[in-house]
C-alpha atoms as a PDB file:
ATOM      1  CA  UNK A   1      33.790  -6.249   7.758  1.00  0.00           C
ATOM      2  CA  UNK A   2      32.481  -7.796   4.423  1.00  0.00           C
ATOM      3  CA  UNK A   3      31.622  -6.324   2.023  1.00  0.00           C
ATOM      4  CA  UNK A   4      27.672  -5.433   0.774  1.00  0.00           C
ATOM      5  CA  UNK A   5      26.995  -7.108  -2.172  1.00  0.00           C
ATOM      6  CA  UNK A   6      24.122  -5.574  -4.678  1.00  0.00           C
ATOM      7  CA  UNK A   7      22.014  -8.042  -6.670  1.00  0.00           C
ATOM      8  CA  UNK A   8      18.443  -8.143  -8.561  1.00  0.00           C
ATOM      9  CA  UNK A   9      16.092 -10.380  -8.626  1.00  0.00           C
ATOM     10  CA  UNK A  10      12.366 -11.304  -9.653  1.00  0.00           C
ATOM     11  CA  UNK A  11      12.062 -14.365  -7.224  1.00  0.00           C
ATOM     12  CA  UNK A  12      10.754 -13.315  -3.496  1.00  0.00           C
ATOM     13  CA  UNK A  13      11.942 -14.796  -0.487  1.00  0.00           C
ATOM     14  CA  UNK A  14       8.809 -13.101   2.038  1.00  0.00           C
ATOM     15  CA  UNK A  15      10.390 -14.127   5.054  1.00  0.00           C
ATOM     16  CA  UNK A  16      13.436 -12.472   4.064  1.00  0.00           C
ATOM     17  CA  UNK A  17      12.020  -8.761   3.259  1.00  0.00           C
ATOM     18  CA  UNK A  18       9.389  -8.519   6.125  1.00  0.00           C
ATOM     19  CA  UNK A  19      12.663  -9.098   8.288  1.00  0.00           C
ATOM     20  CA  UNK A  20      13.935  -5.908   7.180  1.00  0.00           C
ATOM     21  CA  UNK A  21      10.483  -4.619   6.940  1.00  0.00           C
ATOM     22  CA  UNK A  22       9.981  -5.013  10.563  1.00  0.00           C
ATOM     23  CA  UNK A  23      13.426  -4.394  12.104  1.00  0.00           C
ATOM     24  CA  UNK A  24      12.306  -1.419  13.563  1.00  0.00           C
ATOM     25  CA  UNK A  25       8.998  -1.429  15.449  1.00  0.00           C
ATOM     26  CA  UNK A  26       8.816   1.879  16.105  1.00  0.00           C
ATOM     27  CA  UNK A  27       9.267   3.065  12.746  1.00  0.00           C
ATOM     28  CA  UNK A  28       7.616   0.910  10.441  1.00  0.00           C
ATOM     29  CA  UNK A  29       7.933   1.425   6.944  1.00  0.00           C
ATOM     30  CA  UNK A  30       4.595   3.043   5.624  1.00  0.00           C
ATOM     31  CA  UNK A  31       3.075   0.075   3.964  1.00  0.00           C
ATOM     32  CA  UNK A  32       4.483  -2.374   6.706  1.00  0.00           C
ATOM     33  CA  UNK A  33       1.095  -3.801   7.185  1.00  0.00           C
ATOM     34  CA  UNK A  34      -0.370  -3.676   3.579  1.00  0.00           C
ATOM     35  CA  UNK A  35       2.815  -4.538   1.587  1.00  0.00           C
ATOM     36  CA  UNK A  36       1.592  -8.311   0.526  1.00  0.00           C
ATOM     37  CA  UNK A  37      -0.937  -6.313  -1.478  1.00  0.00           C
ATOM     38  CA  UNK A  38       1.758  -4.163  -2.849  1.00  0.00           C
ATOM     39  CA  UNK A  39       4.574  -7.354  -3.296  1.00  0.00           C
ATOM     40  CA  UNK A  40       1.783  -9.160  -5.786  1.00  0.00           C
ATOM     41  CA  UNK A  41       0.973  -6.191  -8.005  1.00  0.00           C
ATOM     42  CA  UNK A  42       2.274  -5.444 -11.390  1.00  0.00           C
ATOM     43  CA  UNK A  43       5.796  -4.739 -11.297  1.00  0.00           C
ATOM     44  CA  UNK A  44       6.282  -8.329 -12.064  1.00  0.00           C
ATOM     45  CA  UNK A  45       4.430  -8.527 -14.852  1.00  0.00           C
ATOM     46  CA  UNK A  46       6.146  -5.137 -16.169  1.00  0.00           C
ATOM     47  CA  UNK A  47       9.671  -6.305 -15.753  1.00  0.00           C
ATOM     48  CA  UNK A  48      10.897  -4.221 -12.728  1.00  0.00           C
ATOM     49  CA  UNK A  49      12.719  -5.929 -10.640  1.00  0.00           C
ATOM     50  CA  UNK A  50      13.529  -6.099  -6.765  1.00  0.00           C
ATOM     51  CA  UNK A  51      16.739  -4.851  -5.564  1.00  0.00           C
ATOM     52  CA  UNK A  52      18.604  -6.869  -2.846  1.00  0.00           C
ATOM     53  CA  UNK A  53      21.540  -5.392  -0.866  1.00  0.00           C
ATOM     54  CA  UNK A  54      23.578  -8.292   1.129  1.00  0.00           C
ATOM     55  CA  UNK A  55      26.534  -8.270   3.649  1.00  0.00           C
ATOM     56  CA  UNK A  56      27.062 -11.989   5.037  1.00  0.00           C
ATOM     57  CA  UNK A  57      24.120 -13.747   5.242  1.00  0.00           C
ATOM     58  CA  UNK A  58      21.901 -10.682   6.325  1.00  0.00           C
ATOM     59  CA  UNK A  59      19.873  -8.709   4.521  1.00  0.00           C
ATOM     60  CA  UNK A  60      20.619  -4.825   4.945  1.00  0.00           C
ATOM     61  CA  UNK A  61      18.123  -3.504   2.596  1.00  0.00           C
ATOM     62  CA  UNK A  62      15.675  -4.188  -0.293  1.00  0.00           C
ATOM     63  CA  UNK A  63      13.780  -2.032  -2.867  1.00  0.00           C
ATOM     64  CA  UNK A  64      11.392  -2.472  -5.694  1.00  0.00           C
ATOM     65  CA  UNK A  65       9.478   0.090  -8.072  1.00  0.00           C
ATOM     66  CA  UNK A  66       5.614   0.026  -8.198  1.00  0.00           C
ATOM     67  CA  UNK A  67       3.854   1.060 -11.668  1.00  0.00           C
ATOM     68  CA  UNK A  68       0.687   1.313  -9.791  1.00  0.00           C
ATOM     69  CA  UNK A  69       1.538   3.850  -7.913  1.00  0.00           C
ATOM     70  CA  UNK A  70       4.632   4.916  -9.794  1.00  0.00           C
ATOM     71  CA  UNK A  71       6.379   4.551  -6.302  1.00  0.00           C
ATOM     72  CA  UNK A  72       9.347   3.213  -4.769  1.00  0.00           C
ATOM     73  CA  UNK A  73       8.491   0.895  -2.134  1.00  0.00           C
ATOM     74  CA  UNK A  74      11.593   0.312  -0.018  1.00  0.00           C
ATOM     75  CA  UNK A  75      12.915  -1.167   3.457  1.00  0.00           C
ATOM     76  CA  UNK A  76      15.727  -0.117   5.407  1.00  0.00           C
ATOM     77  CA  UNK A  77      17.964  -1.938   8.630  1.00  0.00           C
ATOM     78  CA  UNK A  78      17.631   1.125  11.206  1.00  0.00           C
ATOM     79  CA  UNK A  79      21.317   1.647  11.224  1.00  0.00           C
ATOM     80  CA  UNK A  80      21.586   2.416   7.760  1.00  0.00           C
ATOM     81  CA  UNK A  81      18.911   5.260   8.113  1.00  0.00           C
ATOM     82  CA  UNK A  82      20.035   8.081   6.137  1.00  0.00           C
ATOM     83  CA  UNK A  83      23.631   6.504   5.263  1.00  0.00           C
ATOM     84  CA  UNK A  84      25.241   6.274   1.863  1.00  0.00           C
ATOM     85  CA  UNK A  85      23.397   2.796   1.065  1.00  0.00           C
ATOM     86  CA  UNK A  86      20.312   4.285   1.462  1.00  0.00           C
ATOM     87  CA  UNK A  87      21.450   7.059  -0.794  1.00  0.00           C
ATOM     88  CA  UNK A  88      22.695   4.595  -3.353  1.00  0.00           C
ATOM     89  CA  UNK A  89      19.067   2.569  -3.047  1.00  0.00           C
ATOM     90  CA  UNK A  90      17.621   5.830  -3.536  1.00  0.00           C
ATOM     91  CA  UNK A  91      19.596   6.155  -7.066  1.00  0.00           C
ATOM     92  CA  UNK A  92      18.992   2.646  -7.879  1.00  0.00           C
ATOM     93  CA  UNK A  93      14.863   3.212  -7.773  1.00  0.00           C
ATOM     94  CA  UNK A  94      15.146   6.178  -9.573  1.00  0.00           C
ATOM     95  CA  UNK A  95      17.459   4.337 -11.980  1.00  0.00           C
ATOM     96  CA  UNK A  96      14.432   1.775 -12.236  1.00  0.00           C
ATOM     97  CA  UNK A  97      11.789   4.970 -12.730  1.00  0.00           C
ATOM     98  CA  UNK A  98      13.990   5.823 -15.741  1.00  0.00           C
ATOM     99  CA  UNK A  99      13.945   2.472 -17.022  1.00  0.00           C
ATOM    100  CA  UNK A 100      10.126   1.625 -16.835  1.00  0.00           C
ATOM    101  CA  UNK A 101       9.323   5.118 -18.730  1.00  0.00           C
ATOM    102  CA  UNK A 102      11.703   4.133 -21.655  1.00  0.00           C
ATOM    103  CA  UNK A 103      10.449   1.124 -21.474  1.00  0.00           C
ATOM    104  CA  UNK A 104       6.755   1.733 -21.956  1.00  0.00           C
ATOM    105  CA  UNK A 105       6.971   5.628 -23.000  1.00  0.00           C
ATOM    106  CA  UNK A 106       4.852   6.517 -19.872  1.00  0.00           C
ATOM    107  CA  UNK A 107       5.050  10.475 -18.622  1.00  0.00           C
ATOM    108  CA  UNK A 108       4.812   9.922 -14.468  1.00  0.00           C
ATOM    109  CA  UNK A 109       5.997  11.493 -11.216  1.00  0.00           C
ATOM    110  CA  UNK A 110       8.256   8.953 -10.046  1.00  0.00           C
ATOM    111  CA  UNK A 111       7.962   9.068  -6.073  1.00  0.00           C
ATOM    112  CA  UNK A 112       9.345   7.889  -2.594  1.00  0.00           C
ATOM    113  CA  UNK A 113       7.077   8.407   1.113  1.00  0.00           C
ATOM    114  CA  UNK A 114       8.871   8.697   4.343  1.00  0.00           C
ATOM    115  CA  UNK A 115       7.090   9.732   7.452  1.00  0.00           C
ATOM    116  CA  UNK A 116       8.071  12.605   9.135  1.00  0.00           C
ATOM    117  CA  UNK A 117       8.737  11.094  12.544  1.00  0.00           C
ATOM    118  CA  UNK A 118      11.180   8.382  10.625  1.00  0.00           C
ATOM    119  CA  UNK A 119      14.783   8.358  12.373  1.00  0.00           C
ATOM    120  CA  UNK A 120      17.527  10.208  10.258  1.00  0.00           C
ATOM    121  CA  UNK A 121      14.840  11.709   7.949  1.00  0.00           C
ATOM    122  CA  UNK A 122      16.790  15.022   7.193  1.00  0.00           C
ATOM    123  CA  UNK A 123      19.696  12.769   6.058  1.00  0.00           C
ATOM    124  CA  UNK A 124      17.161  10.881   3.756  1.00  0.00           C
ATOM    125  CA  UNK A 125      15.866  13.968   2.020  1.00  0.00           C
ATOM    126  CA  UNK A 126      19.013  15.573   1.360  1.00  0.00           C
ATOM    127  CA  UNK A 127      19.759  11.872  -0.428  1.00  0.00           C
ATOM    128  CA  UNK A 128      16.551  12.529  -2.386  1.00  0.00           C
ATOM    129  CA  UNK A 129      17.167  16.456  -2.963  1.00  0.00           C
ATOM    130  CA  UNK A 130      20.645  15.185  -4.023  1.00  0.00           C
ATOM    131  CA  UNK A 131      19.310  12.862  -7.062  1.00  0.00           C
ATOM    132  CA  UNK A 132      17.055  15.577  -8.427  1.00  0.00           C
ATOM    133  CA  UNK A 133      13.694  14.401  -6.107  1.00  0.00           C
ATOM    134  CA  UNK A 134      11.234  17.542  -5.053  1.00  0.00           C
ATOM    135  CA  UNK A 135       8.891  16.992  -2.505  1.00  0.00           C
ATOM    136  CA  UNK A 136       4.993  17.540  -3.573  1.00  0.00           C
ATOM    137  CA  UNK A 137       2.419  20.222  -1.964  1.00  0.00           C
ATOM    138  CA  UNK A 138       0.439  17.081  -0.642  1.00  0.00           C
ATOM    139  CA  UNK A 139       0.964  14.244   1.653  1.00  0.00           C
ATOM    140  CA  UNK A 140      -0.414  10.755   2.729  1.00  0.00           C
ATOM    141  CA  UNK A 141      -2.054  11.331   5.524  1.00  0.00           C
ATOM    142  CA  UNK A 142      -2.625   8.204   8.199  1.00  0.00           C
ATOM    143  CA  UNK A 143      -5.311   7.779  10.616  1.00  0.00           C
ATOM    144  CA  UNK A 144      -5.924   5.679  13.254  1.00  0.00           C
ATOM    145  CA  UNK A 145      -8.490   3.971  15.555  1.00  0.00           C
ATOM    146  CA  UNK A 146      -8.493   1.661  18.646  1.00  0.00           C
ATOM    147  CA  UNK A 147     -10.815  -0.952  18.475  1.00  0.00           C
ATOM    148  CA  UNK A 148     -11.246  -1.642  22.320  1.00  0.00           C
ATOM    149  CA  UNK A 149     -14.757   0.035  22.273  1.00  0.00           C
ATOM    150  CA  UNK A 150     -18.427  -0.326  21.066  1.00  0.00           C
ATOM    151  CA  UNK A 151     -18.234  -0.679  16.704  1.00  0.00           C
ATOM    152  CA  UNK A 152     -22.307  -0.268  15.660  1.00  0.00           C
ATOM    153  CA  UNK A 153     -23.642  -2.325  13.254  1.00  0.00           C
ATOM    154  CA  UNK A 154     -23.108  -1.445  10.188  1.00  0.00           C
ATOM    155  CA  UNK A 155     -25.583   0.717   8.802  1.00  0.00           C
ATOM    156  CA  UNK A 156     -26.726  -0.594   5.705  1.00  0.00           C
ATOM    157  CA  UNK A 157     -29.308   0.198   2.880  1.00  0.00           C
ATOM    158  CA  UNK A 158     -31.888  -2.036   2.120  1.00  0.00           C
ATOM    159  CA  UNK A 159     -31.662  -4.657  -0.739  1.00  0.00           C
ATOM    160  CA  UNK A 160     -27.319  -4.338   0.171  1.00  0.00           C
ATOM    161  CA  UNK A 161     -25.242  -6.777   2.321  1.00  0.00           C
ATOM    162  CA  UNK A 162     -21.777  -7.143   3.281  1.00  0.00           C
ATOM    163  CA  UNK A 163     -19.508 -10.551   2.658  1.00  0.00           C
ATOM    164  CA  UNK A 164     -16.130 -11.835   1.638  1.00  0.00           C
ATOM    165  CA  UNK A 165     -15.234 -12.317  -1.847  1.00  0.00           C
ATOM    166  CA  UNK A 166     -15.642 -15.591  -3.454  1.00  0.00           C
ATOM    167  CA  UNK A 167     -12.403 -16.403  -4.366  1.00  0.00           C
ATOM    168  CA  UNK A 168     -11.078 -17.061  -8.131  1.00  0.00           C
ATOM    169  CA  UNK A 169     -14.473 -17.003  -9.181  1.00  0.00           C
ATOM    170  CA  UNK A 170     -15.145 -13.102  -8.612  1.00  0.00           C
ATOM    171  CA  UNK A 171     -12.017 -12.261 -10.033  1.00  0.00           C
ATOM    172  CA  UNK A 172     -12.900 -10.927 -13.010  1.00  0.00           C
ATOM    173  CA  UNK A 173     -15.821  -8.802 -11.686  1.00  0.00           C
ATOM    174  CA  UNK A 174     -13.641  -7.552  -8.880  1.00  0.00           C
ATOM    175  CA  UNK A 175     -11.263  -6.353 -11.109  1.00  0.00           C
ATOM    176  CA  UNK A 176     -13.663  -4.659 -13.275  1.00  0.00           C
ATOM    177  CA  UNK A 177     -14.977  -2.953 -10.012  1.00  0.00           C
ATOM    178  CA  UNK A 178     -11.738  -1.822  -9.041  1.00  0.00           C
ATOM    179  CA  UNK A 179     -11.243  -0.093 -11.945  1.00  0.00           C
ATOM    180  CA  UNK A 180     -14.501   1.733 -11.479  1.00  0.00           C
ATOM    181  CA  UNK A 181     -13.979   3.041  -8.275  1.00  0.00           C
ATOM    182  CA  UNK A 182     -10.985   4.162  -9.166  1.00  0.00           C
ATOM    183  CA  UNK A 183     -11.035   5.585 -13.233  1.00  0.00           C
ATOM    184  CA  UNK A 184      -7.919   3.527 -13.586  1.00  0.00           C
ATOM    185  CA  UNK A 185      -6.935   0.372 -15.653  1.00  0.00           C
ATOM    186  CA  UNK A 186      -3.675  -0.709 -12.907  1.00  0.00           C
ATOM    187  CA  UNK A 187      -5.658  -3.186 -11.485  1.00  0.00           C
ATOM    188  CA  UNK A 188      -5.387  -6.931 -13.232  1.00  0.00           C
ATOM    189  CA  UNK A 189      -6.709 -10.349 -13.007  1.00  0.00           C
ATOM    190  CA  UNK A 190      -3.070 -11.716 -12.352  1.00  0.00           C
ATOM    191  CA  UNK A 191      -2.580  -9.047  -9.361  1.00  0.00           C
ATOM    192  CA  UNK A 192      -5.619 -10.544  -7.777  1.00  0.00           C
ATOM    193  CA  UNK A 193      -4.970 -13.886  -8.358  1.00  0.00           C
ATOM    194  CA  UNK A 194      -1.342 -13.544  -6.616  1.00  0.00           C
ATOM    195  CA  UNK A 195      -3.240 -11.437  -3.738  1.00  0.00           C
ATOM    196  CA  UNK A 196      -5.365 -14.603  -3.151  1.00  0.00           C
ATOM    197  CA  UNK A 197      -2.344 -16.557  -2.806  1.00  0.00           C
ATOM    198  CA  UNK A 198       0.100 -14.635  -0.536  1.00  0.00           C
ATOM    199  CA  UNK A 199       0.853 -16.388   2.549  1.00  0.00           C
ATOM    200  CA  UNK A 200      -0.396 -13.364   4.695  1.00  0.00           C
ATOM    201  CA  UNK A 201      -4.349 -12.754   2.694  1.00  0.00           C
ATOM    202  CA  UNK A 202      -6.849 -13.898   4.846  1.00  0.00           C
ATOM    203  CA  UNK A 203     -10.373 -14.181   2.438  1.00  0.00           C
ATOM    204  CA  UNK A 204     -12.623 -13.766   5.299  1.00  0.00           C
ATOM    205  CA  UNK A 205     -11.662 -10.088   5.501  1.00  0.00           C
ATOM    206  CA  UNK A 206     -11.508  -9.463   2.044  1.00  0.00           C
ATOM    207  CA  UNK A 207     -15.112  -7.645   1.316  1.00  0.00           C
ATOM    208  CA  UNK A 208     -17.320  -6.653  -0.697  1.00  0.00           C
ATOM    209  CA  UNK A 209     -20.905  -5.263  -0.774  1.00  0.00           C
ATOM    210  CA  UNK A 210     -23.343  -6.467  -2.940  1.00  0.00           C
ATOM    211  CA  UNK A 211     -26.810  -5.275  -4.444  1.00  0.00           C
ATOM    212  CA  UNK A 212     -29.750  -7.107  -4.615  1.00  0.00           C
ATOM    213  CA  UNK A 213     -28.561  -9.021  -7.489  1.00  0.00           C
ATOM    214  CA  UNK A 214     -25.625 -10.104  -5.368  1.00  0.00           C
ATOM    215  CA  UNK A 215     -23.473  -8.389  -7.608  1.00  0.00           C
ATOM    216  CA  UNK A 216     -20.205  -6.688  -5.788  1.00  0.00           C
ATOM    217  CA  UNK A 217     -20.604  -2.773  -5.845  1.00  0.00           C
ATOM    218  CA  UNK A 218     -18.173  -2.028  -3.747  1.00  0.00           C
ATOM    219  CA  UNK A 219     -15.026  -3.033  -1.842  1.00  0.00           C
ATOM    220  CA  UNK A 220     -12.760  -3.240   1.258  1.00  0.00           C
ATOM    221  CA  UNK A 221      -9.780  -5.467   1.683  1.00  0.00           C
ATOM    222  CA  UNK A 222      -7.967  -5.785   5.453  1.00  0.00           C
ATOM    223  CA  UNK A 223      -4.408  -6.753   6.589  1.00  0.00           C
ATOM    224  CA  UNK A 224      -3.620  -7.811   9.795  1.00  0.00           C
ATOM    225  CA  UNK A 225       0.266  -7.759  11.373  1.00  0.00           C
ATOM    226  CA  UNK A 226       0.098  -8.802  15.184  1.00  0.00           C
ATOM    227  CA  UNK A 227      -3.069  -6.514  16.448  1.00  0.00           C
ATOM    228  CA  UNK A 228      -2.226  -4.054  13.844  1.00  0.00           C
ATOM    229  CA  UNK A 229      -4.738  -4.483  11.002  1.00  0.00           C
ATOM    230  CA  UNK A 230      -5.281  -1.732   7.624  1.00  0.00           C
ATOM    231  CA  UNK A 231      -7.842  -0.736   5.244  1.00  0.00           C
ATOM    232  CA  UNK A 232      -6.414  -0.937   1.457  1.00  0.00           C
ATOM    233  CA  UNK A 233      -8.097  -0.340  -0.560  1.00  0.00           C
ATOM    234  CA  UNK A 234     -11.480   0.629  -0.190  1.00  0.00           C
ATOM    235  CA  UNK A 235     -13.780   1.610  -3.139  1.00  0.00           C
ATOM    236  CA  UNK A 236     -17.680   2.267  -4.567  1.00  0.00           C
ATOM    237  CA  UNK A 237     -18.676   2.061  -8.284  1.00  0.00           C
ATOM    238  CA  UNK A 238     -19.522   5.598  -9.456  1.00  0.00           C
ATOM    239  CA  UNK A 239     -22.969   3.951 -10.173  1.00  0.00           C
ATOM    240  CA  UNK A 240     -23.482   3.375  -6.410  1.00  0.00           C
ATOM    241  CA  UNK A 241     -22.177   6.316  -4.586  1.00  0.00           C
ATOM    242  CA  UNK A 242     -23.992   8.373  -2.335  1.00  0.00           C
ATOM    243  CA  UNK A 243     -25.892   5.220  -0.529  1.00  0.00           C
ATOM    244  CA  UNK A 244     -23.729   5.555   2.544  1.00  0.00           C
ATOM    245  CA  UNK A 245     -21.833   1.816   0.622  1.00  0.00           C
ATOM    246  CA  UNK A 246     -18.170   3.334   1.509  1.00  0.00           C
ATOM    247  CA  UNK A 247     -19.436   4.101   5.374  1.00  0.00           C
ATOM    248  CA  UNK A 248     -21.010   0.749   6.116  1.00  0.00           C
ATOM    249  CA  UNK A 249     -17.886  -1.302   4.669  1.00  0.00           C
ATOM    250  CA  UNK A 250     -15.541   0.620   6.784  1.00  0.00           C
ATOM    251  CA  UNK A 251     -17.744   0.059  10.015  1.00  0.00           C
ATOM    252  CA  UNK A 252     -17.822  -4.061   8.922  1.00  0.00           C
ATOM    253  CA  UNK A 253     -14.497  -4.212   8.659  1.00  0.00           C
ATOM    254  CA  UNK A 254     -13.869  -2.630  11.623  1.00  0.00           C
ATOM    255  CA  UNK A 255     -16.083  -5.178  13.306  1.00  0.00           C
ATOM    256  CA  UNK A 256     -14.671  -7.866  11.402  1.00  0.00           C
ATOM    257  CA  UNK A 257     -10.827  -7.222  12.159  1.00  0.00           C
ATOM    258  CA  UNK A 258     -11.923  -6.816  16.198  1.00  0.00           C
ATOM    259  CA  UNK A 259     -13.324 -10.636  16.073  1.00  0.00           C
ATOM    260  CA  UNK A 260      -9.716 -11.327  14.831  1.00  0.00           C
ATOM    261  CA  UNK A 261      -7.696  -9.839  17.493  1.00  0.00           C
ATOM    262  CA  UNK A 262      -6.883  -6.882  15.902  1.00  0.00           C
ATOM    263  CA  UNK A 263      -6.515  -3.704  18.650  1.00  0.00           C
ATOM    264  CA  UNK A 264      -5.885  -0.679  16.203  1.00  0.00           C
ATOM    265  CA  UNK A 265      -6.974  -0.506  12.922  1.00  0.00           C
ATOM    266  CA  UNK A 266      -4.805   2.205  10.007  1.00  0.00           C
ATOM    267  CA  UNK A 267      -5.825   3.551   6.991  1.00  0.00           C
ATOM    268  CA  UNK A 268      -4.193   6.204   4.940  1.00  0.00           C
ATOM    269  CA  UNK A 269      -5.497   8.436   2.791  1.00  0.00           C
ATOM    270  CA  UNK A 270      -4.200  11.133  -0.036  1.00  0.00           C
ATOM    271  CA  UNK A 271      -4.304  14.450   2.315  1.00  0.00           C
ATOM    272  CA  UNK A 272      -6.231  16.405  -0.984  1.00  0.00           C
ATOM    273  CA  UNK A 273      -9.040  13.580  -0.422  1.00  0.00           C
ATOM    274  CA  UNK A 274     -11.781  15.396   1.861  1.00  0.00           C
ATOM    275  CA  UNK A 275     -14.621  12.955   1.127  1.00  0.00           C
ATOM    276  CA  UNK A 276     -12.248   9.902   2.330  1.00  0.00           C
ATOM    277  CA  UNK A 277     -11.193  11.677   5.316  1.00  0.00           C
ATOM    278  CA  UNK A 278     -14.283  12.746   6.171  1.00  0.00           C
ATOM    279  CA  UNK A 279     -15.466   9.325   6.051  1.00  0.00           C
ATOM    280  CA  UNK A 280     -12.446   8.138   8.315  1.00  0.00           C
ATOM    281  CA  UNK A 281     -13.124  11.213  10.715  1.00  0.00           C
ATOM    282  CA  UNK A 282     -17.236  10.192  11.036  1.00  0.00           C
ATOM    283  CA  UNK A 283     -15.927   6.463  11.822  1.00  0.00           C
ATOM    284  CA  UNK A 284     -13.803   7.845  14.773  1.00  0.00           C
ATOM    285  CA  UNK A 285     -10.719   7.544  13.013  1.00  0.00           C
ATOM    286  CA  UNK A 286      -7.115   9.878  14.446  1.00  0.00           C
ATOM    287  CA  UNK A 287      -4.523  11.221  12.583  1.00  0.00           C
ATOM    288  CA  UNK A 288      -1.494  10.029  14.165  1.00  0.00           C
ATOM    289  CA  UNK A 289       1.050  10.885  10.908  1.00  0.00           C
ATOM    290  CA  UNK A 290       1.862  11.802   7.840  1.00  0.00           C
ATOM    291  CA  UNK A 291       3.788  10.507   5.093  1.00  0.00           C
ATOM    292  CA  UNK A 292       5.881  13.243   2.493  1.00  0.00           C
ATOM    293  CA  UNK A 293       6.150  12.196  -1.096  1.00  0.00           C
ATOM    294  CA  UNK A 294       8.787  13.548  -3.319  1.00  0.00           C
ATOM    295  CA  UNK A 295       9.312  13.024  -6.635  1.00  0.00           C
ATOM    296  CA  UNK A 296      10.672  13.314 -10.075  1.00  0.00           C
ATOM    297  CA  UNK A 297       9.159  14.065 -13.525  1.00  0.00           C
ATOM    298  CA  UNK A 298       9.763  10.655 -15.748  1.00  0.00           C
ATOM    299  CA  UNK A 299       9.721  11.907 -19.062  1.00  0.00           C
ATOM    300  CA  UNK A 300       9.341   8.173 -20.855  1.00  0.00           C
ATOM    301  CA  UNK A 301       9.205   9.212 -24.283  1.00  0.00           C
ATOM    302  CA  UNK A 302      12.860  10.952 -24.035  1.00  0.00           C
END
């Protein structure tokens, strides 16, 4: 048998990961469907890196830390659930956690998500228990609904409409949105200008809703995979809450992803988030999982 071979690397081969990403149909990794988002965020920009582990010519597994979310995104071949290469990926992103907080003096729960119906899971944890990794009192929690039925029309205020971004040239006010909705400063012009470019984006189901002025006030990208489409992310400025904005995008998109063949729509949402859920539970949307984080306190200015 040859041996694995371990190396690092900046430069993304796509086709290459979403094999691994996909090996396993019924188990997908959490973010199987939403991971271009994730692949063009900041961790390139920050100098993390993505970790490549090789036997041959196939790739076994890959792994790469995400400041946005201070989280390890990883993939996994199915027969090397819970084995001692996942448990030496597992020390490699926390290596990488370590690394980042020196390197920028940032305090952070570094953290991995596996789903509780994933194959070999108790092997997986007591990896994670193993390298110092506590699981959190909360959970991501993922909903889903099928979108062979009736989808009203959006109900919208008056003076607000629903469209796609326009490209490069709302960059900057996205971006600024973003960070509204969310009290956060993670999202960046670069990030959105690689989203726009990933081989998998598709523009027309990348909204936003806009006020009379036509000026975005609110957001809701899609990702399809087959039939399979998601929600992430979805936000509303703080300025513009309370209109009913964050109800109308997710009935548009869900309209929007039926005209493009997509059968089940996903969304997940933090499980301490009531007004989100609520919102996904008013739509029609089932949970059908949920995703346990565990983590470790990054101490970066140690």
């Amino acid at each position: 048998m040859r041996p694995i071979r371990f190396r690092a690397t900046t430069s993304l081969n796509l086709e290459r990961l979403a094999s691994v990403l996909t090996a396993d149909p019924q188990h997908p990794h959490i973010h199987t469907v939403d991971m271009p988002y994730r692949l063009t965020s900041t961790w390139q920009d920050q100098g993390c890196e993505v970790g490549m582990w090789e036997q041959g010519d196939a790739l076994l597994a890959w792994a790469v830390y995400q400041p946005p979310w201070w989280n390890l995104d990883y993939a996994i071949m199915p027969s090397e659930r819970g084995s001692s290469l996942e448990r030496e990926l597992l020390a490699w992103g926390q290596a990488q956690m370590l690394d980042y907080g020196a390197r920028t003096g940032e305090e952070f729960w570094g953290a991995v998500e596996l789903f509780e119906d994933t194959p070999n899971a108790a092997s997986t944890i007591e990896h994670l228990e193993s390298l110092g990794f506590r699981e959190f009192d909360w959970s991501i929690v993922r909903f889903s609904i099928s979108l062979d039925r009736d989808i009203p029309e959006p109900e919208m205020p008056e003076d607000y409409t629903v469209r796609p971004l326009r490209g490069r040239t709302e960059v900057d006010r996205y971006v600024a949105l973003h960070r509204a909705a969310f009290g956060s400063e993670r999202m960046t012009v670069p990030w959105r200008l690689r989203t726009l470019t990933h081989p998998a984006y598709r523009p027309e189901i990348d909204l936003v809703v806009a006020n009379a002025a036509d000026d975005p006030v609110g957001f809701c990208i899609c990702w399809i995979r087959g039939d399979v489409g998601q929600i992430e992310p979805l936000g509303v400025h703080p300025d513009y809450k309370g209109k009913g904005l964050g109800r109308a995008l997710e009935q548009a998109a869900l309209r929007m992803m039926r005209s493009h063949g997509v059968r089940t729509l996903l969304v997940d949402h933090v499980s301490l988030n009531e007004k989100a859920i609520g919102l996904s539970l008013q739509t029609g949307f089932k949970q059908i999982n949920n995703a346990h984080r565990f983590y470790i306190d990054v101490d970066g200015g140690s």
